[in-house]
C-alpha atoms as a PDB file:
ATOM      1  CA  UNK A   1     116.356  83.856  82.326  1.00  0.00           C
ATOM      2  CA  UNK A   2     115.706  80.606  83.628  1.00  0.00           C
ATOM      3  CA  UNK A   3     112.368  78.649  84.481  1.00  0.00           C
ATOM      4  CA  UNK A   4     112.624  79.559  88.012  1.00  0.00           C
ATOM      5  CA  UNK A   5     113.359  83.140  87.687  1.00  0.00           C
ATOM      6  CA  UNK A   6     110.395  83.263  84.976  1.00  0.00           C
ATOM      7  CA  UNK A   7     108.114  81.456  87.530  1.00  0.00           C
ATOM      8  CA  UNK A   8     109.653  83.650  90.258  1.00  0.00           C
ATOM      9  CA  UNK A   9     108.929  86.861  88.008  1.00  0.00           C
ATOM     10  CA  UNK A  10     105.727  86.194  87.068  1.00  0.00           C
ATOM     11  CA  UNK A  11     104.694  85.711  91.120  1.00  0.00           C
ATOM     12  CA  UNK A  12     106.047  88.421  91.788  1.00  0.00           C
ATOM     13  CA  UNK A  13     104.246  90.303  89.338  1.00  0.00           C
ATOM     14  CA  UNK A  14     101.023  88.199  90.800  1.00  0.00           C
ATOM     15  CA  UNK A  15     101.710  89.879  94.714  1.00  0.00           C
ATOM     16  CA  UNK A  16     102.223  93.455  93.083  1.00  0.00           C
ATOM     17  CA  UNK A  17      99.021  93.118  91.175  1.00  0.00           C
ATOM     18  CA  UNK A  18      97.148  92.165  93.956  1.00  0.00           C
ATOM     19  CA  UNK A  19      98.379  94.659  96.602  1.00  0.00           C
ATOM     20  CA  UNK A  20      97.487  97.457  94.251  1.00  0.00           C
ATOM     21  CA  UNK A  21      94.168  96.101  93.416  1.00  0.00           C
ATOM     22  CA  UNK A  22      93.258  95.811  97.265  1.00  0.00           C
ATOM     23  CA  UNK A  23      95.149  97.884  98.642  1.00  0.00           C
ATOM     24  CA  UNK A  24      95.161 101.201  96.338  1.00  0.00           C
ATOM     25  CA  UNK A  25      92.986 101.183  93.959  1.00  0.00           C
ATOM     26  CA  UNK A  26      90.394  99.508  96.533  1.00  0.00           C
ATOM     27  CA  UNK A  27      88.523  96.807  93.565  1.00  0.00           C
ATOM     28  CA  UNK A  28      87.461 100.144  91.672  1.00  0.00           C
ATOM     29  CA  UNK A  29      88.734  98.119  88.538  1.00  0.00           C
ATOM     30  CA  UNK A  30      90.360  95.061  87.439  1.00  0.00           C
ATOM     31  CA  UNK A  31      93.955  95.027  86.607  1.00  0.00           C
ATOM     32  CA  UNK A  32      97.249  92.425  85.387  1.00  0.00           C
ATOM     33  CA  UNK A  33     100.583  93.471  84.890  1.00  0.00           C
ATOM     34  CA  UNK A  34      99.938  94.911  81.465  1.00  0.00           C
ATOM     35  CA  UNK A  35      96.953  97.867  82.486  1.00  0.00           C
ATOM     36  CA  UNK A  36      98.096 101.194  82.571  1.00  0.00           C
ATOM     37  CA  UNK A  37      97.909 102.472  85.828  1.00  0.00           C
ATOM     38  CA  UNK A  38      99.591 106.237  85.824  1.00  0.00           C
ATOM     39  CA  UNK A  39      98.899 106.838  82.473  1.00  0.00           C
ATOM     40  CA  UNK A  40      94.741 106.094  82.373  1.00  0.00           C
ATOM     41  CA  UNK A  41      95.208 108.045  85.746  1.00  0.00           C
ATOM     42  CA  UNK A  42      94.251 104.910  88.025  1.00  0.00           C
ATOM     43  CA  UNK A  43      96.755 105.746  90.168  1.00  0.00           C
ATOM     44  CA  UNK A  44      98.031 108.906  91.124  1.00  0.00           C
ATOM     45  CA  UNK A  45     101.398 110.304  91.910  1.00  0.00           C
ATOM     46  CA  UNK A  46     100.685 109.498  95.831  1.00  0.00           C
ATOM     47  CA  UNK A  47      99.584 106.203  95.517  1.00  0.00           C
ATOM     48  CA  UNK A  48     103.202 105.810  93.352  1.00  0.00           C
ATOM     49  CA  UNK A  49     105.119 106.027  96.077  1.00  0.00           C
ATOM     50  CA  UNK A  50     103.446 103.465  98.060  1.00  0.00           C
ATOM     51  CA  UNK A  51     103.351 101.127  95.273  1.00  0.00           C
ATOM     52  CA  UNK A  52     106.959 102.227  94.850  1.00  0.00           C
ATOM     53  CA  UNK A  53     107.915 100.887  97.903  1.00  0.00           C
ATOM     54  CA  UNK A  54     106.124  98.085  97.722  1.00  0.00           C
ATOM     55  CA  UNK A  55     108.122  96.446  94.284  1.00  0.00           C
ATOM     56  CA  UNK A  56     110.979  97.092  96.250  1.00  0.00           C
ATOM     57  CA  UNK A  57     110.095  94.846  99.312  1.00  0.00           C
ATOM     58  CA  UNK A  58     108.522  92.767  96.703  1.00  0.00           C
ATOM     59  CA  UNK A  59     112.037  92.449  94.033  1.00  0.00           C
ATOM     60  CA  UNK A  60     113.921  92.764  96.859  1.00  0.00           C
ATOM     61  CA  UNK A  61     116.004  95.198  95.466  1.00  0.00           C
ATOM     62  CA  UNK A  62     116.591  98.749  96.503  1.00  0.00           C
ATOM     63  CA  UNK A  63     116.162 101.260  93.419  1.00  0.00           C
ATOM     64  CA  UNK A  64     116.969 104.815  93.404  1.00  0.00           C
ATOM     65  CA  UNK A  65     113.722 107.122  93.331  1.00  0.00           C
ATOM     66  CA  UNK A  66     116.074 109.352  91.000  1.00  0.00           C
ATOM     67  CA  UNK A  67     116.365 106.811  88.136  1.00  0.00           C
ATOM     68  CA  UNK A  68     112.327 106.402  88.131  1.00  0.00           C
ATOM     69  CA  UNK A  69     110.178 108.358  85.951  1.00  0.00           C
ATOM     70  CA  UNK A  70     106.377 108.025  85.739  1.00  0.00           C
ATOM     71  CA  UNK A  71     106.505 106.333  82.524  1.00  0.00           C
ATOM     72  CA  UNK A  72     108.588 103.868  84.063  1.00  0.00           C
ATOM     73  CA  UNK A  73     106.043 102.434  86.432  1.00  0.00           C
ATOM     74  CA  UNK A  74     102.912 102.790  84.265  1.00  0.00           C
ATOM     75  CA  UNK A  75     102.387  98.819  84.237  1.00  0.00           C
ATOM     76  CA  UNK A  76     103.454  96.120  87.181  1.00  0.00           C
ATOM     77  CA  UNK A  77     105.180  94.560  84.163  1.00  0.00           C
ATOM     78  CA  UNK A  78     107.092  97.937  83.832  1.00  0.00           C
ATOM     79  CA  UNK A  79     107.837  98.340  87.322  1.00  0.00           C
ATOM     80  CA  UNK A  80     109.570  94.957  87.483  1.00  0.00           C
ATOM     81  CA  UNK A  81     111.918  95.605  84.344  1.00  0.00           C
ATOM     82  CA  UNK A  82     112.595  98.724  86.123  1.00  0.00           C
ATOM     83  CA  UNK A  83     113.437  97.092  89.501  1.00  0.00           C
ATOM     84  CA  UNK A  84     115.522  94.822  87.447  1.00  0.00           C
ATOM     85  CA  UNK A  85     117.500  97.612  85.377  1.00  0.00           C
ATOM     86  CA  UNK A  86     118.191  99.654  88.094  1.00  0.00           C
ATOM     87  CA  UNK A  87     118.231  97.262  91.627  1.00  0.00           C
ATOM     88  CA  UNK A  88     120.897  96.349  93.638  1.00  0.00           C
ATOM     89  CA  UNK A  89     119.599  93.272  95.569  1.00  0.00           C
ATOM     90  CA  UNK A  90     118.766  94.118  99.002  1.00  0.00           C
ATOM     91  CA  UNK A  91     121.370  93.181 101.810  1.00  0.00           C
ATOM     92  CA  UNK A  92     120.281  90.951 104.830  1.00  0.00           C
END
């Protein structure tokens, strides 16, 4: 992985964090890439989806909901390597 894709990654991650933060989990706690969101039940299988949805616009990358489990998207860090296994970049 190179230094821009690291740099790239790691903003990413940055945007993911703080859309879930504001947007679904509302400030109730503080989070990075590494807290456990679906397993310390943060997050529930609702807010998922939208999160879901969101690392795809996010990656860029379309991933099949059928190749996601929960323990898959437990962490933004998670999420990511999952976007990245199982992607296909997004056509403009």
């Amino acid at each position: 992985m190179s230094v821009e894709q690291v740099a790239g990654s790691a903003e990413m991650m940055k945007e993911l964090t703080g859309y879930i933060s504001e947007k679904v989990i509302k400030g109730k706690s503080a989070i990075t890439e590494d807290t456990p969101l679906v397993s310390s039940g943060l997050i529930d299988s609702f807010a998922l989806i939208e999160i879901f949805l969101e690392l795809q616009r996010i990656a860029g990358r379309k991933v099949p909901a059928s190749k996601v489990q929960a323990k898959d998207m437990d962490t933004v860090r998670l999420m990511f390597a999952t976007a990245e296994k199982f992607g296909k970049p997004v056509k403009n």
